[in-house]
Each structure stands twice: as C-alpha cells, then as structure tokens.
PDB file of N, CA and C in Angstrom:
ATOM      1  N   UNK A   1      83.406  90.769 119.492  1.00  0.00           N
ATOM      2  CA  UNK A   1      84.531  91.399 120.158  1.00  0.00           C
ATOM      3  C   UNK A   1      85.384  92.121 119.119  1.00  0.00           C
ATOM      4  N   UNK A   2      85.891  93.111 119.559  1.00  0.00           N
ATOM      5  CA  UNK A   2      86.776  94.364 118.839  1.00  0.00           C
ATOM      6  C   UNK A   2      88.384  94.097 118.558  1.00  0.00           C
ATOM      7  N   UNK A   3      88.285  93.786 117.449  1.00  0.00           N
ATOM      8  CA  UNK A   3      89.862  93.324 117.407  1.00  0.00           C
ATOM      9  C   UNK A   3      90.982  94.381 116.715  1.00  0.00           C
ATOM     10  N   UNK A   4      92.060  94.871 117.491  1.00  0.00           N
ATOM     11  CA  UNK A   4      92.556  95.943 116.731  1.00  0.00           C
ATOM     12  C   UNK A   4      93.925  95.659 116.467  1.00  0.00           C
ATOM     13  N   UNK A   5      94.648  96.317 115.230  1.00  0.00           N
ATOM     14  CA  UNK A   5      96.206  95.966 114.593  1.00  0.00           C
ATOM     15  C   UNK A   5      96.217  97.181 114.258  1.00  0.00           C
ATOM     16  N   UNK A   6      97.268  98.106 114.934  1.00  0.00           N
ATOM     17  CA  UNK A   6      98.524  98.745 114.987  1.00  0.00           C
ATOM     18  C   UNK A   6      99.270  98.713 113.939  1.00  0.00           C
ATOM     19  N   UNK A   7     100.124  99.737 113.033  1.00  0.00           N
ATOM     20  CA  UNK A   7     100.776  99.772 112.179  1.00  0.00           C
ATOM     21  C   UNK A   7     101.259 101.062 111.956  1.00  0.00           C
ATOM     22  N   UNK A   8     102.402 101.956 111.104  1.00  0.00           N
ATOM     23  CA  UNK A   8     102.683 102.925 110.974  1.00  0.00           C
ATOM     24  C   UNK A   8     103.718 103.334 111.637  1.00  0.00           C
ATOM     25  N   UNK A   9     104.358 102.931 112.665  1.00  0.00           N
ATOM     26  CA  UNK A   9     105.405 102.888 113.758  1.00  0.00           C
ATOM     27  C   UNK A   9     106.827 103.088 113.300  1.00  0.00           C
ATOM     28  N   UNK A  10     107.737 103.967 113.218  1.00  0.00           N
ATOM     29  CA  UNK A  10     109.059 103.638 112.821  1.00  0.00           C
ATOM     30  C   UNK A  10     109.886 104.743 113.775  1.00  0.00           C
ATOM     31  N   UNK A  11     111.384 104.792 112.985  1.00  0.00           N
ATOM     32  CA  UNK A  11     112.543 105.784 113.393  1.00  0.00           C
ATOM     33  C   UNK A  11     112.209 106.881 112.459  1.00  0.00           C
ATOM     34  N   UNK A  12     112.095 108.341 113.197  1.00  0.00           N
ATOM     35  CA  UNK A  12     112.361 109.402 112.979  1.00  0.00           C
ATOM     36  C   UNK A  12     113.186 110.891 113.423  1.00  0.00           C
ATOM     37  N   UNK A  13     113.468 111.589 112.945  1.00  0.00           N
ATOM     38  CA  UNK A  13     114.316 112.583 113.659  1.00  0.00           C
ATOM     39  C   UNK A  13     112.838 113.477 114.326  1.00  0.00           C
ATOM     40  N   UNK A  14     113.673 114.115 115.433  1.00  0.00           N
ATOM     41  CA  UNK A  14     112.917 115.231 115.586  1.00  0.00           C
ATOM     42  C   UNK A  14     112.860 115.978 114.444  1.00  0.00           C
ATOM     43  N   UNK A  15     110.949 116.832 114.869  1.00  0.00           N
ATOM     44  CA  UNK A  15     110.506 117.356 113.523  1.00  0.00           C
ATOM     45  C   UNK A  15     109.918 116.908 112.789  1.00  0.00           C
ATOM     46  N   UNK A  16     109.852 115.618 112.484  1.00  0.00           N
ATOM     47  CA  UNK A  16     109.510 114.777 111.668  1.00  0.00           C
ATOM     48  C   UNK A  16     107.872 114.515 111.760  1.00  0.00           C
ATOM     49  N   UNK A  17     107.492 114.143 111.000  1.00  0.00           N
ATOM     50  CA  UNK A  17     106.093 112.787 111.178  1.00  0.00           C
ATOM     51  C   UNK A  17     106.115 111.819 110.730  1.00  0.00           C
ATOM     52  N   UNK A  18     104.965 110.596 111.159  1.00  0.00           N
ATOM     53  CA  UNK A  18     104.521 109.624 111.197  1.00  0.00           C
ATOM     54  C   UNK A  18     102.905 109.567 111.275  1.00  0.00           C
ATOM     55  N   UNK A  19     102.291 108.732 110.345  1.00  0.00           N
ATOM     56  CA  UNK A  19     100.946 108.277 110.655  1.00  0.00           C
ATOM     57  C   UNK A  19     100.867 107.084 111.168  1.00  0.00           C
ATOM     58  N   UNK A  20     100.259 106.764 112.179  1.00  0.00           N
ATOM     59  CA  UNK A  20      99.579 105.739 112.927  1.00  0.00           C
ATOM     60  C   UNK A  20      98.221 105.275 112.317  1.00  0.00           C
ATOM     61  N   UNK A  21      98.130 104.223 111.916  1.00  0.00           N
ATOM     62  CA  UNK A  21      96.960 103.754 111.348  1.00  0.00           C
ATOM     63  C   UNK A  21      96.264 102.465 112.681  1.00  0.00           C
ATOM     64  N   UNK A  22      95.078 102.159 112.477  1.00  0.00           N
ATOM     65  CA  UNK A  22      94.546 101.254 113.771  1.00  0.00           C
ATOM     66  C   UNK A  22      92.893 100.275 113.427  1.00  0.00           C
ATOM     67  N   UNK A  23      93.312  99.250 112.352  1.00  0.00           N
ATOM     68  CA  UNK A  23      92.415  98.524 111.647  1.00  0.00           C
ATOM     69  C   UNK A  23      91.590  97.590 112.709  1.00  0.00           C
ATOM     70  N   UNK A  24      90.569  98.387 112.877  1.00  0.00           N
ATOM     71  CA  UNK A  24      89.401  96.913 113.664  1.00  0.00           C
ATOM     72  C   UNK A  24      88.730  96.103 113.148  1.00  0.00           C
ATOM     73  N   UNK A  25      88.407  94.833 113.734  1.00  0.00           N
ATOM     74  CA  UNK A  25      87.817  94.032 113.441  1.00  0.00           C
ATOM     75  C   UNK A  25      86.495  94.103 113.728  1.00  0.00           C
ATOM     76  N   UNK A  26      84.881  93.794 113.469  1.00  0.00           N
ATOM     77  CA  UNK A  26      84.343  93.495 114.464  1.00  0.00           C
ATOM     78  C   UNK A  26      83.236  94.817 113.804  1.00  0.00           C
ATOM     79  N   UNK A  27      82.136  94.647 113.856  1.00  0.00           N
ATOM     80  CA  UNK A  27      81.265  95.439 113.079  1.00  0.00           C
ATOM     81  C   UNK A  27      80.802  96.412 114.152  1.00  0.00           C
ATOM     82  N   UNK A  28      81.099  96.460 115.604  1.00  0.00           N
ATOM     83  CA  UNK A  28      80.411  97.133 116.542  1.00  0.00           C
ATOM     84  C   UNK A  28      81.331  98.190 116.786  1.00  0.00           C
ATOM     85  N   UNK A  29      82.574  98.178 116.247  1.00  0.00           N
ATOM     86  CA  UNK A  29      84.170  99.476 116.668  1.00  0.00           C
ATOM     87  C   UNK A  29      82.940 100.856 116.270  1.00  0.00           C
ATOM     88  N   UNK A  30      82.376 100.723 115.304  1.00  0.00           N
ATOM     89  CA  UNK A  30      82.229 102.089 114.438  1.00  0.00           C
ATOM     90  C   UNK A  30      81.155 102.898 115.406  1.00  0.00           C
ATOM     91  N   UNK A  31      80.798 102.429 116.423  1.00  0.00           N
ATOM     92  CA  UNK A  31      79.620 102.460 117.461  1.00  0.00           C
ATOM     93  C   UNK A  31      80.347 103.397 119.153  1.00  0.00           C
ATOM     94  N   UNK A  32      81.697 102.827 118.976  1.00  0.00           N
ATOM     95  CA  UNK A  32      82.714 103.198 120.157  1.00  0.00           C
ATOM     96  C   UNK A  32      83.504 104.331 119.873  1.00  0.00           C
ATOM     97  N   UNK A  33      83.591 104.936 121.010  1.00  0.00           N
ATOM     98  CA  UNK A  33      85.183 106.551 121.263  1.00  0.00           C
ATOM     99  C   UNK A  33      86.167 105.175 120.799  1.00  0.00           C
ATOM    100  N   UNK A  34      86.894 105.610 119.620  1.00  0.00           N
ATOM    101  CA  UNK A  34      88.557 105.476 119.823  1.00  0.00           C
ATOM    102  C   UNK A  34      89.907 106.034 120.229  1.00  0.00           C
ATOM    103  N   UNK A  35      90.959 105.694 120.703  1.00  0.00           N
ATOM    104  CA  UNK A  35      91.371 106.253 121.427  1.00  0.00           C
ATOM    105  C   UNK A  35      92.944 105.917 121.170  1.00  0.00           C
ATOM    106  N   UNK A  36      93.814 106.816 120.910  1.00  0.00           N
ATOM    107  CA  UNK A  36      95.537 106.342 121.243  1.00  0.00           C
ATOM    108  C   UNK A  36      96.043 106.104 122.285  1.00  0.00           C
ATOM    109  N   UNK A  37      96.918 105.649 123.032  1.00  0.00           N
ATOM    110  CA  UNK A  37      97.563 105.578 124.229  1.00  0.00           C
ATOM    111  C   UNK A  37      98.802 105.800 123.874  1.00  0.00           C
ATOM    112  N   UNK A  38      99.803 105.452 124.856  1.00  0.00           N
ATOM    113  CA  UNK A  38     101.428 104.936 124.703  1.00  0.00           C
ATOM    114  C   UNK A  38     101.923 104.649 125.747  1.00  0.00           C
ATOM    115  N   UNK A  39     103.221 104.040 125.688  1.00  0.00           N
ATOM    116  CA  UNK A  39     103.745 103.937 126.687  1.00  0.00           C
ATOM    117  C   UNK A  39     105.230 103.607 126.484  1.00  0.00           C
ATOM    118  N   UNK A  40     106.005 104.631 127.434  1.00  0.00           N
ATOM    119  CA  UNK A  40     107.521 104.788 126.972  1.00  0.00           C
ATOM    120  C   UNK A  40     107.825 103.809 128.248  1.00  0.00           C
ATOM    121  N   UNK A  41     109.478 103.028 127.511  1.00  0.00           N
ATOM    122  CA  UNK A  41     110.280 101.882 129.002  1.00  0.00           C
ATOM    123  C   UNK A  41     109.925 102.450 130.110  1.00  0.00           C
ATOM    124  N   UNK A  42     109.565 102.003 130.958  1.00  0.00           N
ATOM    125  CA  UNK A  42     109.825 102.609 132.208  1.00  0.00           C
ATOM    126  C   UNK A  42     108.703 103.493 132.745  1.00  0.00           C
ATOM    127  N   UNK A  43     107.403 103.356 132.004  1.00  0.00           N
ATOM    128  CA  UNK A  43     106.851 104.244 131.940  1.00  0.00           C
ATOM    129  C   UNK A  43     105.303 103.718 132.107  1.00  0.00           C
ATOM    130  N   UNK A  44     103.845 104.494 132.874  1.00  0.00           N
ATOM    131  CA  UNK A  44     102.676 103.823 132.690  1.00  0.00           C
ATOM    132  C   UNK A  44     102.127 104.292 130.889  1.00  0.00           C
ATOM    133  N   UNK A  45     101.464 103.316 130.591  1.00  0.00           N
ATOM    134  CA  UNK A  45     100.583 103.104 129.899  1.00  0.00           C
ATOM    135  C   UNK A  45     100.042 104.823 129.533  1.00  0.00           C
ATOM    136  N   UNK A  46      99.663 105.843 128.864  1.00  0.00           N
ATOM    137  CA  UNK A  46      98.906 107.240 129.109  1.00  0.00           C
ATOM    138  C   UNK A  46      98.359 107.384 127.529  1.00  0.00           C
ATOM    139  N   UNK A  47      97.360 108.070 128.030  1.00  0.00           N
ATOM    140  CA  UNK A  47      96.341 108.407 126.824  1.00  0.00           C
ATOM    141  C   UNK A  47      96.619 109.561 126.509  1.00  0.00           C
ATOM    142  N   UNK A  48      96.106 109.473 124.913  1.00  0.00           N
ATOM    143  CA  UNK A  48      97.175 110.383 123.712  1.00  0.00           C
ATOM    144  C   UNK A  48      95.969 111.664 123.287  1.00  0.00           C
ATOM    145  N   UNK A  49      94.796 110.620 122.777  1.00  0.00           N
ATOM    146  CA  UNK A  49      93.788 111.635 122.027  1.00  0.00           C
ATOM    147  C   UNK A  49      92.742 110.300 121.936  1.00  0.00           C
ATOM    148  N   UNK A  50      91.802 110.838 121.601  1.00  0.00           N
ATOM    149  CA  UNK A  50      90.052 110.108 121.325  1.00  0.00           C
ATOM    150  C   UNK A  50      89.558 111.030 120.652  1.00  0.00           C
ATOM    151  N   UNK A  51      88.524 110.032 119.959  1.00  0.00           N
ATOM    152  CA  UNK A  51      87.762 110.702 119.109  1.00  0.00           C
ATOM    153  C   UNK A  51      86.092 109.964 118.952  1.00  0.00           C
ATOM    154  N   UNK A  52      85.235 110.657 118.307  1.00  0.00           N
ATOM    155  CA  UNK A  52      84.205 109.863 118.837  1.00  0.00           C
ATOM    156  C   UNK A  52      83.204 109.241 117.641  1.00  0.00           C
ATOM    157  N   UNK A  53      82.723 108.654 117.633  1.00  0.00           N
ATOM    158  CA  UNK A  53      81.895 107.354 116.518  1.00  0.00           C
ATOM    159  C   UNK A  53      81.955 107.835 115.498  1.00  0.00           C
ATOM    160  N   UNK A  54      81.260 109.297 115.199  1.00  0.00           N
ATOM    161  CA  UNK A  54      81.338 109.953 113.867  1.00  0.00           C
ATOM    162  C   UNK A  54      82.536 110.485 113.441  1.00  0.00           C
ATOM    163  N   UNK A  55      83.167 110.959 114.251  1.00  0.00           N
ATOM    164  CA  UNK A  55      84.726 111.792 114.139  1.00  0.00           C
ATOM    165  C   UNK A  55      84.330 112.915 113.959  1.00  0.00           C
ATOM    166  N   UNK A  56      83.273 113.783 114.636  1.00  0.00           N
ATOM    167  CA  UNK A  56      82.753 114.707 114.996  1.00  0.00           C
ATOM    168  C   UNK A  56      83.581 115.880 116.295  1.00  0.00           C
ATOM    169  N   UNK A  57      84.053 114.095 117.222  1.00  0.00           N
ATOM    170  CA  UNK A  57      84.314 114.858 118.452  1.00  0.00           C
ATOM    171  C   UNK A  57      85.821 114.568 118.929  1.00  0.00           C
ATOM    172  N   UNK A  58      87.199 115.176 119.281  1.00  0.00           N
ATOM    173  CA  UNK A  58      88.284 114.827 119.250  1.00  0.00           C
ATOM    174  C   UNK A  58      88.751 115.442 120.590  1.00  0.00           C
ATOM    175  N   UNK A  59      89.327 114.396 121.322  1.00  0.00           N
ATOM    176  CA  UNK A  59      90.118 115.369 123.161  1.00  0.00           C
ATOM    177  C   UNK A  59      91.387 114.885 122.638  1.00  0.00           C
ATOM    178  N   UNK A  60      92.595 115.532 123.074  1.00  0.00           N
ATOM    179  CA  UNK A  60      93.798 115.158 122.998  1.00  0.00           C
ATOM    180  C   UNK A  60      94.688 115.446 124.412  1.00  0.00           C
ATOM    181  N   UNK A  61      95.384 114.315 124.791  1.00  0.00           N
ATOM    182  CA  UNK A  61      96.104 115.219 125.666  1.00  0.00           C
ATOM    183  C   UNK A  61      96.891 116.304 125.650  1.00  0.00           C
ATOM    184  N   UNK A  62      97.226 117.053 126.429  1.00  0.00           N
ATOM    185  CA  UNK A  62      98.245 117.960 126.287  1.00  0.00           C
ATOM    186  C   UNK A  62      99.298 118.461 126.338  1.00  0.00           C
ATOM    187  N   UNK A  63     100.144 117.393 126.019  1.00  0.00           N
ATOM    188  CA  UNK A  63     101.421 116.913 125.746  1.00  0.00           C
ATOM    189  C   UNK A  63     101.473 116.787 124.157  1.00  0.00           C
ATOM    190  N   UNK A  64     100.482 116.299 123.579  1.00  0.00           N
ATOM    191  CA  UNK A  64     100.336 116.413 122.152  1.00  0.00           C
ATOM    192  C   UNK A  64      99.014 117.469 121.320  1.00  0.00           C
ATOM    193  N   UNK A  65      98.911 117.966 122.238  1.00  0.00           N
ATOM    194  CA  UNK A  65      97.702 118.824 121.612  1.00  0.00           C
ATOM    195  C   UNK A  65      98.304 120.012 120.428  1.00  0.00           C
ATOM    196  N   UNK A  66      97.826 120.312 119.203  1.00  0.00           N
ATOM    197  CA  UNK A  66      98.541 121.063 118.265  1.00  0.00           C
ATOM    198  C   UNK A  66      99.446 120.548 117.448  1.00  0.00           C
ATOM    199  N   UNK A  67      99.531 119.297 117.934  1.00  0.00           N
ATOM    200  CA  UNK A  67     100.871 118.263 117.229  1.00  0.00           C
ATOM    201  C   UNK A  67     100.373 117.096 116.543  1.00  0.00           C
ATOM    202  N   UNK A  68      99.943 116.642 117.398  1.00  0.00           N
ATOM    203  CA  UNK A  68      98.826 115.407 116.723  1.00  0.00           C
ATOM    204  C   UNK A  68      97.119 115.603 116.209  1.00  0.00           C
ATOM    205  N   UNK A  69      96.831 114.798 115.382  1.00  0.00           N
ATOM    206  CA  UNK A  69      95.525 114.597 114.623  1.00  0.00           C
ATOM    207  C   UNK A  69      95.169 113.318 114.670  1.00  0.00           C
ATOM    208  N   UNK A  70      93.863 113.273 115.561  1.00  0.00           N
ATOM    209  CA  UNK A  70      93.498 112.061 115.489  1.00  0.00           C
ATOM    210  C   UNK A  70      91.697 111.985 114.455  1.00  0.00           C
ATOM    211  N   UNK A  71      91.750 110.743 113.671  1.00  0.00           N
ATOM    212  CA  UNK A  71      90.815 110.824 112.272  1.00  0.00           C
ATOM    213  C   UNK A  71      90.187 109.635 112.444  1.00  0.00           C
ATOM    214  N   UNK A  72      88.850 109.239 112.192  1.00  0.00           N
ATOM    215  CA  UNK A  72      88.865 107.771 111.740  1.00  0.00           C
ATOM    216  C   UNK A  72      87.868 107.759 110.106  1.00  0.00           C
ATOM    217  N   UNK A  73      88.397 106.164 109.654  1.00  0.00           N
ATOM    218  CA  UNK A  73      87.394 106.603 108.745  1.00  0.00           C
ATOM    219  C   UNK A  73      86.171 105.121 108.590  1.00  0.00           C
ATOM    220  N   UNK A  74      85.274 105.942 108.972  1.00  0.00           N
ATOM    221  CA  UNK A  74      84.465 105.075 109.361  1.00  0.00           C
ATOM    222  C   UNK A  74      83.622 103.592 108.599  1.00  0.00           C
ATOM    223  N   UNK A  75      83.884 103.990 106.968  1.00  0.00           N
ATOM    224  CA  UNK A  75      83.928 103.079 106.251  1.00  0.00           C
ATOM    225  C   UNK A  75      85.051 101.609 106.104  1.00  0.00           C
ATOM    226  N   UNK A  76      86.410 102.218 106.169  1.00  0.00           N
ATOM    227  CA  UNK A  76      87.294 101.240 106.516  1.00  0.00           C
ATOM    228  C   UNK A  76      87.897 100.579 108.360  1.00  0.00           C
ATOM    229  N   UNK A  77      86.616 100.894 109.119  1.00  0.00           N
ATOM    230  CA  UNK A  77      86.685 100.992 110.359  1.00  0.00           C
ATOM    231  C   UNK A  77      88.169 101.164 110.704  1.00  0.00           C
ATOM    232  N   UNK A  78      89.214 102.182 110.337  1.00  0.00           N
ATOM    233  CA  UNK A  78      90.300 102.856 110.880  1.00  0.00           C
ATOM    234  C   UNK A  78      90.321 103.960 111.587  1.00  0.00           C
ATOM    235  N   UNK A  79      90.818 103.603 112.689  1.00  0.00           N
ATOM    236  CA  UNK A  79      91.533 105.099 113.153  1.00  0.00           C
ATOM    237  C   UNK A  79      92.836 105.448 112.886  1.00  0.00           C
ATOM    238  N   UNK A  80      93.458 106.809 113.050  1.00  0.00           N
ATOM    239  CA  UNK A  80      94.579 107.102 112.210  1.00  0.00           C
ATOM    240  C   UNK A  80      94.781 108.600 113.342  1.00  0.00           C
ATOM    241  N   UNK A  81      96.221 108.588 113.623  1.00  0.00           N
ATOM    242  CA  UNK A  81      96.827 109.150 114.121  1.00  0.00           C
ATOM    243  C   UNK A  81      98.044 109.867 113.578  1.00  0.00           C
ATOM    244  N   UNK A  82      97.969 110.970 113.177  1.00  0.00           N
ATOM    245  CA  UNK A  82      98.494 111.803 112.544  1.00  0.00           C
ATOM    246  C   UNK A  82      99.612 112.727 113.201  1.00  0.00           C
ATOM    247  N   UNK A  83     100.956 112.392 113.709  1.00  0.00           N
ATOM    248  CA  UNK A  83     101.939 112.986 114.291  1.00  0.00           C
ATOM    249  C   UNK A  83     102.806 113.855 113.617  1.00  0.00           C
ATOM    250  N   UNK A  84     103.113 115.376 114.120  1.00  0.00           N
ATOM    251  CA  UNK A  84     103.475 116.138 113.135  1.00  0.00           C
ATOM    252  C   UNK A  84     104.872 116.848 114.397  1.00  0.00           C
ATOM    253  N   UNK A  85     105.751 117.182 113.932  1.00  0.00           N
ATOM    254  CA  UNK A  85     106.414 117.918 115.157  1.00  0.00           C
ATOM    255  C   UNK A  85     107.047 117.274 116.244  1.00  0.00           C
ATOM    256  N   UNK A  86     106.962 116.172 116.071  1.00  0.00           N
ATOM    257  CA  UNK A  86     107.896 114.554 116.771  1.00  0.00           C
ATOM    258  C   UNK A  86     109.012 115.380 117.726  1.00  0.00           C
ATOM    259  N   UNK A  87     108.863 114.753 118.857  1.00  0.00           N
ATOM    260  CA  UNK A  87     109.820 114.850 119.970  1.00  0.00           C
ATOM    261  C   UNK A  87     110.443 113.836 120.283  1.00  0.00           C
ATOM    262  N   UNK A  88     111.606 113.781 120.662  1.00  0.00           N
ATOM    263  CA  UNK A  88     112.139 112.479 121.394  1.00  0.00           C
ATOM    264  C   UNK A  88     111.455 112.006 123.093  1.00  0.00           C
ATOM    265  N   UNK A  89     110.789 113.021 123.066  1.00  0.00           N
ATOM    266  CA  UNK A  89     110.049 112.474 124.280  1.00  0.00           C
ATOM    267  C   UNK A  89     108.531 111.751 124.049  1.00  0.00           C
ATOM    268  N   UNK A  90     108.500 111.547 122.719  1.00  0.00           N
ATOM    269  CA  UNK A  90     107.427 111.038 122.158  1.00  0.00           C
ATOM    270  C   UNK A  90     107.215 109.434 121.654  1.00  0.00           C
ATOM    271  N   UNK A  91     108.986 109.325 121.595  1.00  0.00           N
ATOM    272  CA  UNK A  91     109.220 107.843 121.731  1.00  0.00           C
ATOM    273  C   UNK A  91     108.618 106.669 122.876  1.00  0.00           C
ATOM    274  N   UNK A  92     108.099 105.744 122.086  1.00  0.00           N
ATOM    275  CA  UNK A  92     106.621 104.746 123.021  1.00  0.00           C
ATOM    276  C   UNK A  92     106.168 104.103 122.103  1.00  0.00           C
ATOM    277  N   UNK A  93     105.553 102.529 123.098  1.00  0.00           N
ATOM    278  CA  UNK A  93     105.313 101.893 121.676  1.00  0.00           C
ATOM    279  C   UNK A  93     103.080 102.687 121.752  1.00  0.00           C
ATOM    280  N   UNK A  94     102.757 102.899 120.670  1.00  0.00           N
ATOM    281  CA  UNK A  94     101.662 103.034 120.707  1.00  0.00           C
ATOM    282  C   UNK A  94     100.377 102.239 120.378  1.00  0.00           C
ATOM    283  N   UNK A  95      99.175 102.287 121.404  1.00  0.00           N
ATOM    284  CA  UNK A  95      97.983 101.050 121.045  1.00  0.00           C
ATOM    285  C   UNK A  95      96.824 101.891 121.038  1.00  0.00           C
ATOM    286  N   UNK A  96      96.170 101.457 120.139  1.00  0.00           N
ATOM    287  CA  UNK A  96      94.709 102.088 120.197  1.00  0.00           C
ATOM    288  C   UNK A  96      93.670 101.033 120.695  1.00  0.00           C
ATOM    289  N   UNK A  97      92.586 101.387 120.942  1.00  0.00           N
ATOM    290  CA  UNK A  97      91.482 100.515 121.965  1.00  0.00           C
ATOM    291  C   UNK A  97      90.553 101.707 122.030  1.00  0.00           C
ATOM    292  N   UNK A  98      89.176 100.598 121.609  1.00  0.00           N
ATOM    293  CA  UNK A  98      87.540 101.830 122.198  1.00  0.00           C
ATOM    294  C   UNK A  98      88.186 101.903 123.442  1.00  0.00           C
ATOM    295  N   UNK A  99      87.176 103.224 123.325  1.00  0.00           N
ATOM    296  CA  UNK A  99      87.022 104.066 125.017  1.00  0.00           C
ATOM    297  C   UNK A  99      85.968 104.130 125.450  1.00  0.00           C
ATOM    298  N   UNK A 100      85.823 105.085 126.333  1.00  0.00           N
ATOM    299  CA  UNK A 100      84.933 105.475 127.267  1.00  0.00           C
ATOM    300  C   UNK A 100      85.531 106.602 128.591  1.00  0.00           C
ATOM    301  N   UNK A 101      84.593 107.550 128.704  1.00  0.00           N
ATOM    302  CA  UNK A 101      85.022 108.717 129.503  1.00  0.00           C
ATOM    303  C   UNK A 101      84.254 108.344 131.009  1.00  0.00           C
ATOM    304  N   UNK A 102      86.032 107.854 131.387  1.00  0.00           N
ATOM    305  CA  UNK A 102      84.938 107.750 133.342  1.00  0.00           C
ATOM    306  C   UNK A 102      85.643 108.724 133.909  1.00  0.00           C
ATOM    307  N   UNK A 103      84.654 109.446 134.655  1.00  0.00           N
ATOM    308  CA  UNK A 103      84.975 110.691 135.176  1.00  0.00           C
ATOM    309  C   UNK A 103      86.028 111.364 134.435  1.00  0.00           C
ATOM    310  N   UNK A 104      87.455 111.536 134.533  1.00  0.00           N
ATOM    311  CA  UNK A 104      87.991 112.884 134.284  1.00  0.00           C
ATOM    312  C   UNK A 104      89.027 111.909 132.766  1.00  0.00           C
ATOM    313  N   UNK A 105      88.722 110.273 133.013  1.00  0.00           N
ATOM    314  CA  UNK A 105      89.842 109.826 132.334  1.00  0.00           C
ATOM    315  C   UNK A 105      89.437 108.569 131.419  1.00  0.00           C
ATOM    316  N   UNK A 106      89.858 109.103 130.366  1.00  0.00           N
ATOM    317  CA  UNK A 106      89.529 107.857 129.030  1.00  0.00           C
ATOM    318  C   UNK A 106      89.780 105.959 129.457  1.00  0.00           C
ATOM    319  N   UNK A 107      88.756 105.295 129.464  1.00  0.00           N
ATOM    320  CA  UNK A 107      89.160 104.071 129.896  1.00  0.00           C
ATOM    321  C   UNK A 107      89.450 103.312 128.983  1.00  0.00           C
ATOM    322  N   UNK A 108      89.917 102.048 128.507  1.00  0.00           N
ATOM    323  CA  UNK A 108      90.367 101.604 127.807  1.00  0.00           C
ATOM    324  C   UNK A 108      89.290 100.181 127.649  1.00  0.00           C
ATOM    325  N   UNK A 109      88.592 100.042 127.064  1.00  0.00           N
ATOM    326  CA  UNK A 109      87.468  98.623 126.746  1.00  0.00           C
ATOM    327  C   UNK A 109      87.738  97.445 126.517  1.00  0.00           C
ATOM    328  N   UNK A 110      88.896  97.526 125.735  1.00  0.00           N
ATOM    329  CA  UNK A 110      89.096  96.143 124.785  1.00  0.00           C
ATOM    330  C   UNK A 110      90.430  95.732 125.056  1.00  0.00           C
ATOM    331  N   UNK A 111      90.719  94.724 124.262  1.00  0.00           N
ATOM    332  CA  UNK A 111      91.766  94.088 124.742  1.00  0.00           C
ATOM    333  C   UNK A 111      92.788  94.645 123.870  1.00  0.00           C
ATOM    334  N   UNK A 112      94.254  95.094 124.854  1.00  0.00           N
ATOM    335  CA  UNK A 112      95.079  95.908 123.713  1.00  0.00           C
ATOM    336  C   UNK A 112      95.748  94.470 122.704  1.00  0.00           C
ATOM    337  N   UNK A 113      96.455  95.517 121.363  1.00  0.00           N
ATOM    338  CA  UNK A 113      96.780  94.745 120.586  1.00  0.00           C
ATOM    339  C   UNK A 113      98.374  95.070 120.682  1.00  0.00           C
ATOM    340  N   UNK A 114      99.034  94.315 119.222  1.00  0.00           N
ATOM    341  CA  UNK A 114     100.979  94.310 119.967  1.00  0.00           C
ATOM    342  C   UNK A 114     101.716  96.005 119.666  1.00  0.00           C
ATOM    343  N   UNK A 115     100.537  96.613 119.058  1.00  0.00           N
ATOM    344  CA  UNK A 115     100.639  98.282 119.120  1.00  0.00           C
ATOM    345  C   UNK A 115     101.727  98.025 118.391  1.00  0.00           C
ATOM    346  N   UNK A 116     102.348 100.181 117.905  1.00  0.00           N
ATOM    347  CA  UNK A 116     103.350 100.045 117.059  1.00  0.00           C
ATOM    348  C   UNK A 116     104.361 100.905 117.224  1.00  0.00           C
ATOM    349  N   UNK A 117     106.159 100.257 117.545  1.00  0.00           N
ATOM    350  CA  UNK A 117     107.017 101.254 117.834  1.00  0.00           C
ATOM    351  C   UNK A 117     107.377 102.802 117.190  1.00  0.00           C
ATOM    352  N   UNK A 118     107.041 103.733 118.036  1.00  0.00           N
ATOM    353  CA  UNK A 118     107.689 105.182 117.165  1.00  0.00           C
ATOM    354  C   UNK A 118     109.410 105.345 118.215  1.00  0.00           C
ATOM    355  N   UNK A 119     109.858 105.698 117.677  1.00  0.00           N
ATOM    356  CA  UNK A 119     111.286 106.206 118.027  1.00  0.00           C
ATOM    357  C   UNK A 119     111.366 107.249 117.274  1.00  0.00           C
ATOM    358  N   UNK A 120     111.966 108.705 118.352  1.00  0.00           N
ATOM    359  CA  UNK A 120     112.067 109.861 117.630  1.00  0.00           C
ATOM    360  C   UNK A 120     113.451 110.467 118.275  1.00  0.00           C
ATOM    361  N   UNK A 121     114.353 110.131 117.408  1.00  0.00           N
ATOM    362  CA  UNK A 121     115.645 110.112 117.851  1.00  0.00           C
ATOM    363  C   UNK A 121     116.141 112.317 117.369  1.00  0.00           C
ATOM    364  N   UNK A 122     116.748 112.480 118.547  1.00  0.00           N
ATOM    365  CA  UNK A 122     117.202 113.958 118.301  1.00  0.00           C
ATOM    366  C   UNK A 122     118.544 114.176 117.509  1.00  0.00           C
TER     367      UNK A 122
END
C-alpha cells in the first residue's frame, strides 16, 4: 500500500511561490498517475494537475494551468508541485494521491494523507 506525506505548505503574498513536495512510500507509487488536489473551508475536495509514471505526461486543471508545474522524480519516488503566481483564491489545504482517469475525471486511489496548508494572503 501507497503511503504519502505532504510538505512545502506555508503563508504567502499574492505573486508569490511555493513548492509542494509529496514523498511515497511503497515501491509500486512509481507505477501510478500522481495527482494534486485541494480543498478550500467550505469547499469540495478538486483536482489540481496529474502527471503520469514517467513524467512524460501532465493535465492540469484550469484554474491553475500556466501557473503551476507538476514534476516527479522518480528515483526519490516524489512528486512536486511547483506554484508560481499565487492567488488568494488558491488558499487550501493540499493532498496528493495515485490516480486514475475515469471518464472525464481524475480519481483518487489511495488513502489521503494530513496534506499541506498554503495560505495566499492579498
């Protein structure tokens, strides 16, 4: 089983960045789509960007598309999320988890982990 820890999370101004880093456990991650999510108070759960085993293949949503970079590196089984251009509407805590593409929408496989707060204060 796929065990993942979240890290990279803090306070920033708009404008700003942050990297999201996303350390798995588990020798089979490097085999799976990884994937960001988030989710702001008040708010569902929504998927950010994926990328795929090799880091060949990358979807992002489009709310962050042009803004974010999503990387993994497949030796230190990390994925890494690369936020550039920070909005305050971007504030959420964020979790990564393998994926999988059912029909139109990234599913989530594994069990989420305690993910990591961004706050992007204006």
């Amino acid at each position: 089983q796929v065990q993942l820890v979240e890290s990279g999370g803090g306070l920033v101004q708009a404008g700003g960045s942050l990297r999201l880093a996303c350390a798995a456990s588990g020798r089979t991650f490097s085999t799976y789509f990884a994937g960001w999510f988030r989710q702001a108070p008040g708010k569902e759960r929504e998927f950010v960007a994926a990328i795929g085993w090799s880091g060949g293949s990358t979807v992002y949503a489009d709310s962050v598309k042009g803004r974010f970079t999503i990387s993994r590196d497949i030796a230190m089984n990390t994925v890494f999320l690369q936020m550039n251009s920070l909005k305050p509407e971007d504030t959420a805590v964020y979790y990564c988890n393998i994926v999988r593409l059912l029909g139109a929408s990234w599913s989530p496989l594994g069990s989420w982990g305690q993910g990591t707060q961004v706050t992007v204060t204006s």
